[in-house]
PDB file of N, CA and C in Angstrom:
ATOM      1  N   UNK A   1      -6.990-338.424 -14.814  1.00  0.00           N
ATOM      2  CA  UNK A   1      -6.367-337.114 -14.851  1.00  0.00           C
ATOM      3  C   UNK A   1      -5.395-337.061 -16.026  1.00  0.00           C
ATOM      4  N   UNK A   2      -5.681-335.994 -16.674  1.00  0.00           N
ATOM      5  CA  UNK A   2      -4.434-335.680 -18.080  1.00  0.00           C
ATOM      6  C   UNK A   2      -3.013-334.997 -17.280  1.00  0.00           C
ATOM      7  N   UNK A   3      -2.147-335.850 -17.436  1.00  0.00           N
ATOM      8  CA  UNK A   3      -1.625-334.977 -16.676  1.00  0.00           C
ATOM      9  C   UNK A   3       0.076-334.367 -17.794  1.00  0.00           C
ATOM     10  N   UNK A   4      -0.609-334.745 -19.343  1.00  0.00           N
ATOM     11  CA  UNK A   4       0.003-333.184 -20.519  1.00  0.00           C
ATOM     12  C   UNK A   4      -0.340-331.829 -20.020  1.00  0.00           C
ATOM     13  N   UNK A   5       1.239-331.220 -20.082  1.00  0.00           N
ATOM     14  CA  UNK A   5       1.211-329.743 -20.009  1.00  0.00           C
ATOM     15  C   UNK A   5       1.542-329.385 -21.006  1.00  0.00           C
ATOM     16  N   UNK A   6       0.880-327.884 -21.086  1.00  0.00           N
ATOM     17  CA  UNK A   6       1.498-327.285 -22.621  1.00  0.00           C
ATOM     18  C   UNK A   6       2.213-325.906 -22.164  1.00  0.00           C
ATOM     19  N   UNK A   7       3.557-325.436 -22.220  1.00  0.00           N
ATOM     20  CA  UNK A   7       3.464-324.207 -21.486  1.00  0.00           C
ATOM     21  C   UNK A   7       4.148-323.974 -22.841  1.00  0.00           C
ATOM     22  N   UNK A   8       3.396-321.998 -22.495  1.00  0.00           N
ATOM     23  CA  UNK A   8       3.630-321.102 -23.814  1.00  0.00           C
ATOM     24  C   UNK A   8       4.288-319.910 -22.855  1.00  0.00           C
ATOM     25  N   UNK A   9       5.696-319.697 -23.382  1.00  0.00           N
ATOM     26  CA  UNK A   9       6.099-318.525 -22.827  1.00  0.00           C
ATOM     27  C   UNK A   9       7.260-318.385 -23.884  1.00  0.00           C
ATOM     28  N   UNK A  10       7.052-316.555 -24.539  1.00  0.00           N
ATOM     29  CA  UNK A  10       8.310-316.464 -24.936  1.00  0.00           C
ATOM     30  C   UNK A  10       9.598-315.981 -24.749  1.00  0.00           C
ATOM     31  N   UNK A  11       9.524-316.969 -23.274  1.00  0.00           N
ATOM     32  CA  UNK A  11      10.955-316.144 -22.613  1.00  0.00           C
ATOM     33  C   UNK A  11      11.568-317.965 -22.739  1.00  0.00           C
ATOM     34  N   UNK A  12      12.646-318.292 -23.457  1.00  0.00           N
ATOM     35  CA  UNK A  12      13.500-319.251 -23.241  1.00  0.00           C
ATOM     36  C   UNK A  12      13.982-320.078 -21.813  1.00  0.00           C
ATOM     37  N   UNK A  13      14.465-319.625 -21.226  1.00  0.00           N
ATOM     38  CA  UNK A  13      14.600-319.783 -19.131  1.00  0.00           C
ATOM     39  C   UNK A  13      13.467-320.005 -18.859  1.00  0.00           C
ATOM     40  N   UNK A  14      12.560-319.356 -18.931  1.00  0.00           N
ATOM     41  CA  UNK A  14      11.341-319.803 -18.306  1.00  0.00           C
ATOM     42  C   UNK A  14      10.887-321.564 -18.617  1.00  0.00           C
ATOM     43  N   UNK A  15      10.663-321.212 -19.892  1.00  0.00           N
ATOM     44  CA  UNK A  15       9.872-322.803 -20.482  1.00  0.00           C
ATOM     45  C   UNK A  15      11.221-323.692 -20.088  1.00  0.00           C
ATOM     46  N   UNK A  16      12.356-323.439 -19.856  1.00  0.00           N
ATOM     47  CA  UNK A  16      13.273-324.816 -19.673  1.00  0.00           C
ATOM     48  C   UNK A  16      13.293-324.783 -18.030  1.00  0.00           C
ATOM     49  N   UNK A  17      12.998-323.885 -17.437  1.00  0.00           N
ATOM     50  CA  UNK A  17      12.687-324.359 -15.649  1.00  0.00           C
ATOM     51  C   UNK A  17      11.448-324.926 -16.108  1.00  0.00           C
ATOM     52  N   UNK A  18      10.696-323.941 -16.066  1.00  0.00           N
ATOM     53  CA  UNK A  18       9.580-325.056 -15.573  1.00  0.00           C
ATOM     54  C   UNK A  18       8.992-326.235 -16.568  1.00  0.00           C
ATOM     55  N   UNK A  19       9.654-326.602 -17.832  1.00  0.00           N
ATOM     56  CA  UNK A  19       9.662-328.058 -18.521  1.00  0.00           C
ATOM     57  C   UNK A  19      10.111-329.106 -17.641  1.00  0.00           C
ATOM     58  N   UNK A  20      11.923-328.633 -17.228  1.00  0.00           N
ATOM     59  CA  UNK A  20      12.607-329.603 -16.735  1.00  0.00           C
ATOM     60  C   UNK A  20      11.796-329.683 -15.263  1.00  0.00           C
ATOM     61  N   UNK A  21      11.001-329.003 -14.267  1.00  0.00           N
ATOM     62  CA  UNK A  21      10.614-329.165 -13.005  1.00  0.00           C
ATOM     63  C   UNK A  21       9.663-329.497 -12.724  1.00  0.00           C
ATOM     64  N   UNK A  22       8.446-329.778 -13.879  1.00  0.00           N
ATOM     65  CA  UNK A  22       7.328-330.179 -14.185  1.00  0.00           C
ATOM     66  C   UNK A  22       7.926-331.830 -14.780  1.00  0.00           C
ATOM     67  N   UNK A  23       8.662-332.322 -15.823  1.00  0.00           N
ATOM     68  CA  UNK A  23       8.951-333.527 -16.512  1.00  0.00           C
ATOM     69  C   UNK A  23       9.065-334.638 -15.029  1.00  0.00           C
ATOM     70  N   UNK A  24      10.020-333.723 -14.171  1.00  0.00           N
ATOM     71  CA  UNK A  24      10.635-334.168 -12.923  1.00  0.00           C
ATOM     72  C   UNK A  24       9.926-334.740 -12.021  1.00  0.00           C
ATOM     73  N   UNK A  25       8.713-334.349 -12.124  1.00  0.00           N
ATOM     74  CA  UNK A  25       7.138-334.789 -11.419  1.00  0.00           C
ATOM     75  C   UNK A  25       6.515-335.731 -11.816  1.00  0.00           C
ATOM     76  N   UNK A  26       6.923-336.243 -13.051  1.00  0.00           N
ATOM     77  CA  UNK A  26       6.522-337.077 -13.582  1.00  0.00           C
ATOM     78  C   UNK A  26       4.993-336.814 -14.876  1.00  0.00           C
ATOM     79  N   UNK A  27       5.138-335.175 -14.893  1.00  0.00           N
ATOM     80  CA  UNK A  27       4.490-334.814 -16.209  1.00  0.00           C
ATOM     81  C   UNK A  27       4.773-335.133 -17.347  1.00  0.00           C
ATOM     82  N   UNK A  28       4.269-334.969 -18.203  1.00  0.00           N
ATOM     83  CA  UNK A  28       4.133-334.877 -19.801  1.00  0.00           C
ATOM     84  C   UNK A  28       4.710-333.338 -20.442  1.00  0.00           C
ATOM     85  N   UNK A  29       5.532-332.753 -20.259  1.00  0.00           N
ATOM     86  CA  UNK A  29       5.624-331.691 -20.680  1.00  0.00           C
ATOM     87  C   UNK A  29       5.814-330.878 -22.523  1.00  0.00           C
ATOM     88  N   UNK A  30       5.291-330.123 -22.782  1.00  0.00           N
ATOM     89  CA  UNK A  30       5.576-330.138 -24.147  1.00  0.00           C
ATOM     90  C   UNK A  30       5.724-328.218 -23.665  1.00  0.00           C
ATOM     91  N   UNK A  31       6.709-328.006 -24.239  1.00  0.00           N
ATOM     92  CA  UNK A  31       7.167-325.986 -24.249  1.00  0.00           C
ATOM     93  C   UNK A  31       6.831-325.231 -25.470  1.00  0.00           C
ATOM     94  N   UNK A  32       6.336-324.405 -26.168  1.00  0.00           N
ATOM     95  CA  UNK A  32       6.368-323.349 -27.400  1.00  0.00           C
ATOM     96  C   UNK A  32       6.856-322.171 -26.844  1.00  0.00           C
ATOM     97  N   UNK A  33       7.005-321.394 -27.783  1.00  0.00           N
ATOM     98  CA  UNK A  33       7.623-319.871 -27.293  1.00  0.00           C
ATOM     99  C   UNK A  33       6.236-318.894 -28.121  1.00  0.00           C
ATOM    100  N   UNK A  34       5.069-319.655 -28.764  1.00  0.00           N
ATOM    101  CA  UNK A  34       4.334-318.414 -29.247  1.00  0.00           C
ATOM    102  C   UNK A  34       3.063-319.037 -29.512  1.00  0.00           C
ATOM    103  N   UNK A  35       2.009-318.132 -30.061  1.00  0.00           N
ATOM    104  CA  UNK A  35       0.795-318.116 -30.233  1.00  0.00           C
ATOM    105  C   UNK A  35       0.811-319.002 -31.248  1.00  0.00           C
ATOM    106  N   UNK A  36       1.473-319.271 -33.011  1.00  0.00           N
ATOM    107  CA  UNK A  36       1.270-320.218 -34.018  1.00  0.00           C
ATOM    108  C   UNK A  36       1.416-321.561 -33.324  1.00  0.00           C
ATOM    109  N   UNK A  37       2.559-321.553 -32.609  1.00  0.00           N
ATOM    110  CA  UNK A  37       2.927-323.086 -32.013  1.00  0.00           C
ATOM    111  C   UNK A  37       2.351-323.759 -31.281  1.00  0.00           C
ATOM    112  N   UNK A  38       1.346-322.673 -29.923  1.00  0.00           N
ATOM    113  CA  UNK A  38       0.554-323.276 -28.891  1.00  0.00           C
ATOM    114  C   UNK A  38      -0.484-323.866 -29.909  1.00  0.00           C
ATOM    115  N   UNK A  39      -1.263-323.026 -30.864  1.00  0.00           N
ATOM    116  CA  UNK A  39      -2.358-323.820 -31.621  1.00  0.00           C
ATOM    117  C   UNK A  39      -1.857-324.761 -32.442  1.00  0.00           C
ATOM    118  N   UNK A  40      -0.870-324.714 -33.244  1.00  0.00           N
ATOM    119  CA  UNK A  40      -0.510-326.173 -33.723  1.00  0.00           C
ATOM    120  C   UNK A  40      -0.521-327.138 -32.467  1.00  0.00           C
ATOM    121  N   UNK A  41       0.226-327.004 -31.065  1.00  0.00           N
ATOM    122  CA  UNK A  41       0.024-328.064 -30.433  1.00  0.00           C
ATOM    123  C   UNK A  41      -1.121-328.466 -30.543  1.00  0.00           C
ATOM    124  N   UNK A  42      -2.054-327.639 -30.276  1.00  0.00           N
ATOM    125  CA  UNK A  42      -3.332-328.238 -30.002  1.00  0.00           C
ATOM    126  C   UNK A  42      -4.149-328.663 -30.630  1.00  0.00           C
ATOM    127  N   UNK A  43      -3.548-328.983 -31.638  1.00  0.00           N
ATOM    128  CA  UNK A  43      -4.166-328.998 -33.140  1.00  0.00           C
ATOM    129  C   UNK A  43      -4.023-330.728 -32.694  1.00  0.00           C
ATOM    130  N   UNK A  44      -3.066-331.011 -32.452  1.00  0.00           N
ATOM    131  CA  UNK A  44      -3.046-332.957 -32.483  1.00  0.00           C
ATOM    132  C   UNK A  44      -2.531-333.571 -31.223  1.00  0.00           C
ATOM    133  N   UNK A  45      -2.802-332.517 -30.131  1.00  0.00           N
ATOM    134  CA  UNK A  45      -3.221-332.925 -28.605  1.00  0.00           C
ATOM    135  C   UNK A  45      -3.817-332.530 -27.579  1.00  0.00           C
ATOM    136  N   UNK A  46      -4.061-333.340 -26.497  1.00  0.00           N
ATOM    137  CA  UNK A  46      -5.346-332.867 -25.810  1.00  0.00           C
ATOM    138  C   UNK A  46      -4.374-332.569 -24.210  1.00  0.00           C
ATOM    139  N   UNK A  47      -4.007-331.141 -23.467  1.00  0.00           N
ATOM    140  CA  UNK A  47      -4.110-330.920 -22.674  1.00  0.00           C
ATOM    141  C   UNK A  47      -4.176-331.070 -21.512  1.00  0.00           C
ATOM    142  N   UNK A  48      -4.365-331.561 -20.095  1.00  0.00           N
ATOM    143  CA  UNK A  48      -4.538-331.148 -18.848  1.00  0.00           C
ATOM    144  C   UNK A  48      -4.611-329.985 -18.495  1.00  0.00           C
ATOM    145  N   UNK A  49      -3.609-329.218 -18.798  1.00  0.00           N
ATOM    146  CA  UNK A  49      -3.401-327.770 -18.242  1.00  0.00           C
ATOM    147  C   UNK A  49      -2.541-327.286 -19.204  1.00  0.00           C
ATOM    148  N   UNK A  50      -2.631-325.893 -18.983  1.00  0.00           N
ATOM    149  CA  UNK A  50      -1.984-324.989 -19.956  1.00  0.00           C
ATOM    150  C   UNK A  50      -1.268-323.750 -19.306  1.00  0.00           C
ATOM    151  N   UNK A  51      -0.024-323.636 -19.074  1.00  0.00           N
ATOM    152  CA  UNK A  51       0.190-322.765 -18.343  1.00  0.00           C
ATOM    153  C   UNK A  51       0.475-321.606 -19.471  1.00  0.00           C
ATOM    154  N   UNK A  52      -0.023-320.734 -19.294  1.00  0.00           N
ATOM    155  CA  UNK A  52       0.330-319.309 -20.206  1.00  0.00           C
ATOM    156  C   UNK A  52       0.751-318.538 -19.702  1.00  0.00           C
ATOM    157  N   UNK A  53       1.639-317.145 -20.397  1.00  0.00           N
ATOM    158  CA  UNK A  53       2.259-315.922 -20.128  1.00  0.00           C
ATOM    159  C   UNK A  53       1.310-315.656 -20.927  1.00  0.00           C
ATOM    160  N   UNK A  54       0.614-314.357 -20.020  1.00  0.00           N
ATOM    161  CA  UNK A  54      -0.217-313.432 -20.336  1.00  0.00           C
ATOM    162  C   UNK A  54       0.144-312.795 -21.609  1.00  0.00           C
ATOM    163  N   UNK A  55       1.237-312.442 -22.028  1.00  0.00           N
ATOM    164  CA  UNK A  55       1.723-311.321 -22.993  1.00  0.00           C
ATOM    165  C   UNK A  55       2.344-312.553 -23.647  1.00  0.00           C
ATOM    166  N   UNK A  56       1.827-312.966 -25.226  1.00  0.00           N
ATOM    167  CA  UNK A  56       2.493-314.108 -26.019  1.00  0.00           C
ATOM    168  C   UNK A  56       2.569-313.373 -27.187  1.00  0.00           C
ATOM    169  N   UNK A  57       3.445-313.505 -28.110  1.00  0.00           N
ATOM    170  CA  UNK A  57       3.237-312.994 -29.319  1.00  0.00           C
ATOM    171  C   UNK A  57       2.815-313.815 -30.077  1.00  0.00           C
ATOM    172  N   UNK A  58       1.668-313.401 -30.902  1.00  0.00           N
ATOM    173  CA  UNK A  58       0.496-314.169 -32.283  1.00  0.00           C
ATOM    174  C   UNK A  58      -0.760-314.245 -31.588  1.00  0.00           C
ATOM    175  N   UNK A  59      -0.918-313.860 -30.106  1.00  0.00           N
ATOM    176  CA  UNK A  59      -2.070-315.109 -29.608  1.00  0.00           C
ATOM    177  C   UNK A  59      -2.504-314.240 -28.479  1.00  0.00           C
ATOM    178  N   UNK A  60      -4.191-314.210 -28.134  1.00  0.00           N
ATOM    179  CA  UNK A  60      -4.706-313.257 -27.055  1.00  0.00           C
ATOM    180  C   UNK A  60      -4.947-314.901 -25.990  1.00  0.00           C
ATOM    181  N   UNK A  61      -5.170-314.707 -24.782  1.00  0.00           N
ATOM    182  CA  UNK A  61      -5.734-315.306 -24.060  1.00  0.00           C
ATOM    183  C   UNK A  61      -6.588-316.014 -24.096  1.00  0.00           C
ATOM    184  N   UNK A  62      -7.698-314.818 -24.620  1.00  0.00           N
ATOM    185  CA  UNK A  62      -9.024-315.544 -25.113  1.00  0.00           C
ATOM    186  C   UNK A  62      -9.049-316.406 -25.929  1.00  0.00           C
ATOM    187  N   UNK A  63      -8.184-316.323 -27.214  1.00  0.00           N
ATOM    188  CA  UNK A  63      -7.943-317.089 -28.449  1.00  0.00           C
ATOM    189  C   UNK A  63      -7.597-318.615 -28.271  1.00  0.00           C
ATOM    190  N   UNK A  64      -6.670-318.447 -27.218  1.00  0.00           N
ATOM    191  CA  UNK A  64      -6.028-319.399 -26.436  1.00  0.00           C
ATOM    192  C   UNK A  64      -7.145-320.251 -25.949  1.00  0.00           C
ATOM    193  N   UNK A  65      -7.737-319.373 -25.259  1.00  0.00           N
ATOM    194  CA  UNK A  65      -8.774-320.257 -24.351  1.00  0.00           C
ATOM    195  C   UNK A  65     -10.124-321.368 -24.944  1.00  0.00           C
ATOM    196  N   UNK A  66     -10.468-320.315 -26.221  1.00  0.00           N
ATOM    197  CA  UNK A  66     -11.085-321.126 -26.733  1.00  0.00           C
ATOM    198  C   UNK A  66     -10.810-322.168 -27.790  1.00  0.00           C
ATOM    199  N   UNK A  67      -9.688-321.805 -28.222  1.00  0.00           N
ATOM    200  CA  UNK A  67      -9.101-323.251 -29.298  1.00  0.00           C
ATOM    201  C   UNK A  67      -9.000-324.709 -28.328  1.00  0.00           C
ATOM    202  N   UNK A  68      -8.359-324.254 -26.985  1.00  0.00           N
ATOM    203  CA  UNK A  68      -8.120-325.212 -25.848  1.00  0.00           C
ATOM    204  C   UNK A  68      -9.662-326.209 -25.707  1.00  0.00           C
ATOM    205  N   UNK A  69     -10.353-324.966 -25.212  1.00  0.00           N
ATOM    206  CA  UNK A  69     -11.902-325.572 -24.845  1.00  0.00           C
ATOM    207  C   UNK A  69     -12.187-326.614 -26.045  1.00  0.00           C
ATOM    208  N   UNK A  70     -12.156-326.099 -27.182  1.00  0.00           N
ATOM    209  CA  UNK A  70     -13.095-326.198 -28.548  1.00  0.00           C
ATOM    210  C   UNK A  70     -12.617-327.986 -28.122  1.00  0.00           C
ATOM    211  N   UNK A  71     -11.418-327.944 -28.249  1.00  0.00           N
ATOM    212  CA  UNK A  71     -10.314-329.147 -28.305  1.00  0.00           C
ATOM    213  C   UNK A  71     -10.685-330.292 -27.155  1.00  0.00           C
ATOM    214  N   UNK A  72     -10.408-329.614 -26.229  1.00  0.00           N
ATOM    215  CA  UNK A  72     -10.438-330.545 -24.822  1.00  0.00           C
ATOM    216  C   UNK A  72     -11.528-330.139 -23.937  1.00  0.00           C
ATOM    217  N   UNK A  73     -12.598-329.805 -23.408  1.00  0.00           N
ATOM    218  CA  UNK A  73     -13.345-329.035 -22.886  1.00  0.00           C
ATOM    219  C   UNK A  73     -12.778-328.702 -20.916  1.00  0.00           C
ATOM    220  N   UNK A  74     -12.434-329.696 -20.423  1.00  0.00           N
ATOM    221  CA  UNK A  74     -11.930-330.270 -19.353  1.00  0.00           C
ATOM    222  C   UNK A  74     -10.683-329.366 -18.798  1.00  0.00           C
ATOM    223  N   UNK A  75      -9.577-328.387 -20.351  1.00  0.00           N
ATOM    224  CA  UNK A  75      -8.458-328.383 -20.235  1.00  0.00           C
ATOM    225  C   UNK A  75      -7.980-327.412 -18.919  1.00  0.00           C
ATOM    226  N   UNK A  76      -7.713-327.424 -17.863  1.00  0.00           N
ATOM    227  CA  UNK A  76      -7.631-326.263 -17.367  1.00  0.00           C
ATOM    228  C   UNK A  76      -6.285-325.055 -17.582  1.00  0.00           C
ATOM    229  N   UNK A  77      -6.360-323.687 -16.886  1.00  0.00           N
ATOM    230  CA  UNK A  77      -5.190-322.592 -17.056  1.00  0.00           C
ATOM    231  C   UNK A  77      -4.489-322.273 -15.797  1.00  0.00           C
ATOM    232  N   UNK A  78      -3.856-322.087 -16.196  1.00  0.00           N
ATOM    233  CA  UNK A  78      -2.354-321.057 -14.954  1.00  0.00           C
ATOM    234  C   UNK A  78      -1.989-320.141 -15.805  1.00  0.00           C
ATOM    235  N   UNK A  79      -2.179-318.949 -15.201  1.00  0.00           N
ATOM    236  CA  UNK A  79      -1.289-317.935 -15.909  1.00  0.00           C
ATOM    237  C   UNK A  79      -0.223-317.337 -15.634  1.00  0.00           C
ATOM    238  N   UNK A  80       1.169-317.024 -15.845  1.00  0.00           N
ATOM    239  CA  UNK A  80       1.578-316.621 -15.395  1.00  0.00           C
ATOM    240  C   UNK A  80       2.288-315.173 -16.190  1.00  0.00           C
ATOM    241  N   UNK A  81       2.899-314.281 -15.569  1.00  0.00           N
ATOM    242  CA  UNK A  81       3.221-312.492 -15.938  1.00  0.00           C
ATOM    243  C   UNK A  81       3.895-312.014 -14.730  1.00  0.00           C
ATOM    244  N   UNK A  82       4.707-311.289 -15.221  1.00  0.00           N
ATOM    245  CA  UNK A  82       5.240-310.101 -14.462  1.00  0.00           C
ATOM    246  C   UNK A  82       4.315-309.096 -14.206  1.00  0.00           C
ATOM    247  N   UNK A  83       3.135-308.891 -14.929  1.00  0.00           N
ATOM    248  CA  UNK A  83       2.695-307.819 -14.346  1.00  0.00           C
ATOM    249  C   UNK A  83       1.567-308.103 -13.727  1.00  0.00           C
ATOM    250  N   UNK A  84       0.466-307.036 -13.818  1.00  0.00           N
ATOM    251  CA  UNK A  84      -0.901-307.445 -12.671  1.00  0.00           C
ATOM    252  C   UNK A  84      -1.261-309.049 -12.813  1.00  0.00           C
ATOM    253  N   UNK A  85      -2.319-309.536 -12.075  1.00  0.00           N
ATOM    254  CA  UNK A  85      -3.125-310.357 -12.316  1.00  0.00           C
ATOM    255  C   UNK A  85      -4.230-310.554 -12.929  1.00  0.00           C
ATOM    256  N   UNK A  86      -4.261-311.263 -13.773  1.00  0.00           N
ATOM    257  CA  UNK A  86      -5.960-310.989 -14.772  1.00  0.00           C
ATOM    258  C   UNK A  86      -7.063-310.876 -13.336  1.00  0.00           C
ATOM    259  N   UNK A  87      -8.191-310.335 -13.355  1.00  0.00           N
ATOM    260  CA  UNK A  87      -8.567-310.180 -13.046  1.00  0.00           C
ATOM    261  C   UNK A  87     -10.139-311.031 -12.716  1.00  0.00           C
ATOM    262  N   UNK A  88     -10.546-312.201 -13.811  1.00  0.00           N
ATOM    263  CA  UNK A  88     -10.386-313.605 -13.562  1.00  0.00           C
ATOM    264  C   UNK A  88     -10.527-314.394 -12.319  1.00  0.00           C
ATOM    265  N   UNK A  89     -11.236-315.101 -12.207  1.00  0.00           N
ATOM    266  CA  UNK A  89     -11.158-316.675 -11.258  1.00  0.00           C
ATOM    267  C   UNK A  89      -9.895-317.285 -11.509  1.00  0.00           C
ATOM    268  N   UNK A  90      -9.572-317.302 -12.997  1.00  0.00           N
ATOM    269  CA  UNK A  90      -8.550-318.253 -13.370  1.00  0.00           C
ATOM    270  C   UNK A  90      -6.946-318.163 -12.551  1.00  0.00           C
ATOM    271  N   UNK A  91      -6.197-319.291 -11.922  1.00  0.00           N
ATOM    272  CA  UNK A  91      -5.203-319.517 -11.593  1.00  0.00           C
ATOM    273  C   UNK A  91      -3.803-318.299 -11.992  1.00  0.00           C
ATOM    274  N   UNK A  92      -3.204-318.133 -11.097  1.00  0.00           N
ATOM    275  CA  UNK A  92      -2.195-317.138 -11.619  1.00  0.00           C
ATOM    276  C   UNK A  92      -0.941-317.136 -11.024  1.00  0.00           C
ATOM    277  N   UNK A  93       0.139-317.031 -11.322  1.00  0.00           N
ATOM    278  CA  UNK A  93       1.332-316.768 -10.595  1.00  0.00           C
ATOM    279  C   UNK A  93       2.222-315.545 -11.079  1.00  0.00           C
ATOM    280  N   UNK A  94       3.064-315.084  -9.862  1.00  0.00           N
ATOM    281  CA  UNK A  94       3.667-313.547 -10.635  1.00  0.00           C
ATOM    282  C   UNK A  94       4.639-314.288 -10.635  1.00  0.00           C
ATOM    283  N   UNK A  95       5.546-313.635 -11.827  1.00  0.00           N
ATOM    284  CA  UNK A  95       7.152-313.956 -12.040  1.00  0.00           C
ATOM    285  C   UNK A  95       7.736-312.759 -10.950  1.00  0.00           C
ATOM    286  N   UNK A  96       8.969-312.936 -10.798  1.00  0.00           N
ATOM    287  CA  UNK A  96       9.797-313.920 -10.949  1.00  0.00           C
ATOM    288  C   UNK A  96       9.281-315.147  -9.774  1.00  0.00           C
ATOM    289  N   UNK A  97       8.788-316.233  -9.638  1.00  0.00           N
ATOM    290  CA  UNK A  97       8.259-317.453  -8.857  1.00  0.00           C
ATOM    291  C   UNK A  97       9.273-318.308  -8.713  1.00  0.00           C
ATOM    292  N   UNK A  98       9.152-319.416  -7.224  1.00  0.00           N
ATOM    293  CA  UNK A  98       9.694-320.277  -7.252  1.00  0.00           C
ATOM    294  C   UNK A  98       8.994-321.875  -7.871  1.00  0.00           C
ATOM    295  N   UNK A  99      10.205-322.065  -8.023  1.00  0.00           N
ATOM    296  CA  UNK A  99      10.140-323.937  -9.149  1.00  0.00           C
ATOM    297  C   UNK A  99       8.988-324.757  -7.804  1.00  0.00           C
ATOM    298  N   UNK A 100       9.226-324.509  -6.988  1.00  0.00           N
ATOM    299  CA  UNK A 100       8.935-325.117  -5.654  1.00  0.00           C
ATOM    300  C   UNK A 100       7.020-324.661  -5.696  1.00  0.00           C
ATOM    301  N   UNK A 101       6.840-323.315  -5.457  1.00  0.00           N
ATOM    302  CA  UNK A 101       5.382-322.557  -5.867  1.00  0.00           C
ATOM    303  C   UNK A 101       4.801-323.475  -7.313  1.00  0.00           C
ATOM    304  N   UNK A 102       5.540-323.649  -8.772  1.00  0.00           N
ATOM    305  CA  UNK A 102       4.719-323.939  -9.325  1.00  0.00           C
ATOM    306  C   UNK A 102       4.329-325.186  -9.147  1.00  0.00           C
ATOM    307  N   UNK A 103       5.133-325.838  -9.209  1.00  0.00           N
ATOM    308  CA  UNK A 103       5.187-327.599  -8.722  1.00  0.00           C
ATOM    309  C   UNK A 103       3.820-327.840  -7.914  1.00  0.00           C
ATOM    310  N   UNK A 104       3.592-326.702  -6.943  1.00  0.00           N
ATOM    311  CA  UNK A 104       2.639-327.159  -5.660  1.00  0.00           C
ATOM    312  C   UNK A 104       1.191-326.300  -6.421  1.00  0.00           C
ATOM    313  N   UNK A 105       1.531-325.884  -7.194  1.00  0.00           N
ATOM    314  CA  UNK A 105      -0.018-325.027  -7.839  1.00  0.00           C
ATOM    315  C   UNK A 105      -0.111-325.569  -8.813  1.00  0.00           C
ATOM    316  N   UNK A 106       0.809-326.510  -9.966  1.00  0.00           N
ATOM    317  CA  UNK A 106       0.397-327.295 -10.762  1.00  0.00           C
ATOM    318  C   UNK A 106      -0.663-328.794 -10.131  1.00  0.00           C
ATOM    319  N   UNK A 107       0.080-328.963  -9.453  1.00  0.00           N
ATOM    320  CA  UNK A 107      -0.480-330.633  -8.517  1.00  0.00           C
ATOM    321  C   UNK A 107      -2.069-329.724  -7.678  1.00  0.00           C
ATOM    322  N   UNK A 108      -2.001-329.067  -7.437  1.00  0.00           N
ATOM    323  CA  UNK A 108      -3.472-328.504  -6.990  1.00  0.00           C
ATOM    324  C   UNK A 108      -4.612-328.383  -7.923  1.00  0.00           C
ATOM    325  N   UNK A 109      -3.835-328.160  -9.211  1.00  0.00           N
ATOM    326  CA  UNK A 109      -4.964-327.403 -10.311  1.00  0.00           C
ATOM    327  C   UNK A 109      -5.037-328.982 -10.447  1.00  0.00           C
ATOM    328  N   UNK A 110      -4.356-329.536 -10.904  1.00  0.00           N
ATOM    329  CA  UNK A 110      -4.929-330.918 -11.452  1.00  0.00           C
ATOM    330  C   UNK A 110      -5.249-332.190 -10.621  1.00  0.00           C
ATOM    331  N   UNK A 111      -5.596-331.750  -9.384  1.00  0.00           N
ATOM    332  CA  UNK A 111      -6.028-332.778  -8.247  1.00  0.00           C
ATOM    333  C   UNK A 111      -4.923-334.173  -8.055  1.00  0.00           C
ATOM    334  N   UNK A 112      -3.661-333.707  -8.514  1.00  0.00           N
ATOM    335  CA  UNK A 112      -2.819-334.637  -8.450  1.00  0.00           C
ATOM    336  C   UNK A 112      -2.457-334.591  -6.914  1.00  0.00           C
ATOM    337  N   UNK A 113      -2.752-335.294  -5.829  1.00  0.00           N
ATOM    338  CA  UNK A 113      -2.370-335.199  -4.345  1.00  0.00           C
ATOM    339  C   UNK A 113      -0.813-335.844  -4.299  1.00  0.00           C
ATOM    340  N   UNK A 114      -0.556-336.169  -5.056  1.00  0.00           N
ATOM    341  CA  UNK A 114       0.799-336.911  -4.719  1.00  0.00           C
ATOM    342  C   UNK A 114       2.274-335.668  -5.211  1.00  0.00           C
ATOM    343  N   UNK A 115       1.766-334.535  -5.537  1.00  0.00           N
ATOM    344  CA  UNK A 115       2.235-333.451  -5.933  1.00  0.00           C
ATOM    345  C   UNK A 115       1.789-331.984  -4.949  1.00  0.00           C
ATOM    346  N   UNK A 116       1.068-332.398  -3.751  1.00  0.00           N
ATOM    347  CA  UNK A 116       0.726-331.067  -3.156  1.00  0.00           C
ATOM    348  C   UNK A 116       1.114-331.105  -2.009  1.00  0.00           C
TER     349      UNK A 116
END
């Protein structure tokens, strides 16, 4: 199990809860605030999961999704937004969420049992 996160959100508070509450678990955490930065990450690492805010500036979802794939094929998503839910299979959480909720939907997505 990879168990690198990459979370892209450009709200500041956000990426430092859930960096510091994810690290705490004993993840890999790495934070950006935008679309150039998530693809440089991914430019010279490989993923587990990727938690995204729907609404990023530089960067669509899709764009996202497939640089990820191209990269890691395996990588999986969480999305998270204040507003609707994609509409999607893919994983989702509404803001405002608890540290406690992601913790237990991160360790699910990535079959980590010692986290659910």
């Amino acid at each position: 199990m990879n168990k690198k996160i990459l979370v892209v959100d450009d709200e500041p508070l956000v990426l430092d809860a859930i960096g510091r509450a994810l690290s705490k678990e004993g993840y890999e955490v790495m934070t950006v605030q935008d679309g150039n930065s998530c693809l440089e990450a991914l430019s010279f690492s490989e993923f587990g999961l990727i938690i995204m805010d729907l609404h990023i500036p530089g960067i669509s979802t899709g764009a996202l999704a497939g640089a990820a794939r191209a990269r890691c094929p395996e990588t999986k998503f969480l999305f998270i937004s204040g507003g609707q839910a994609p509409d999607e299979a893919t994983p989702y959480i509404q803001k405002p969420f608890r540290i406690s909720d992601i913790r237990k939907l991160v360790g699910s997505i990535l079959g980590d049992t010692a986290h659910n």
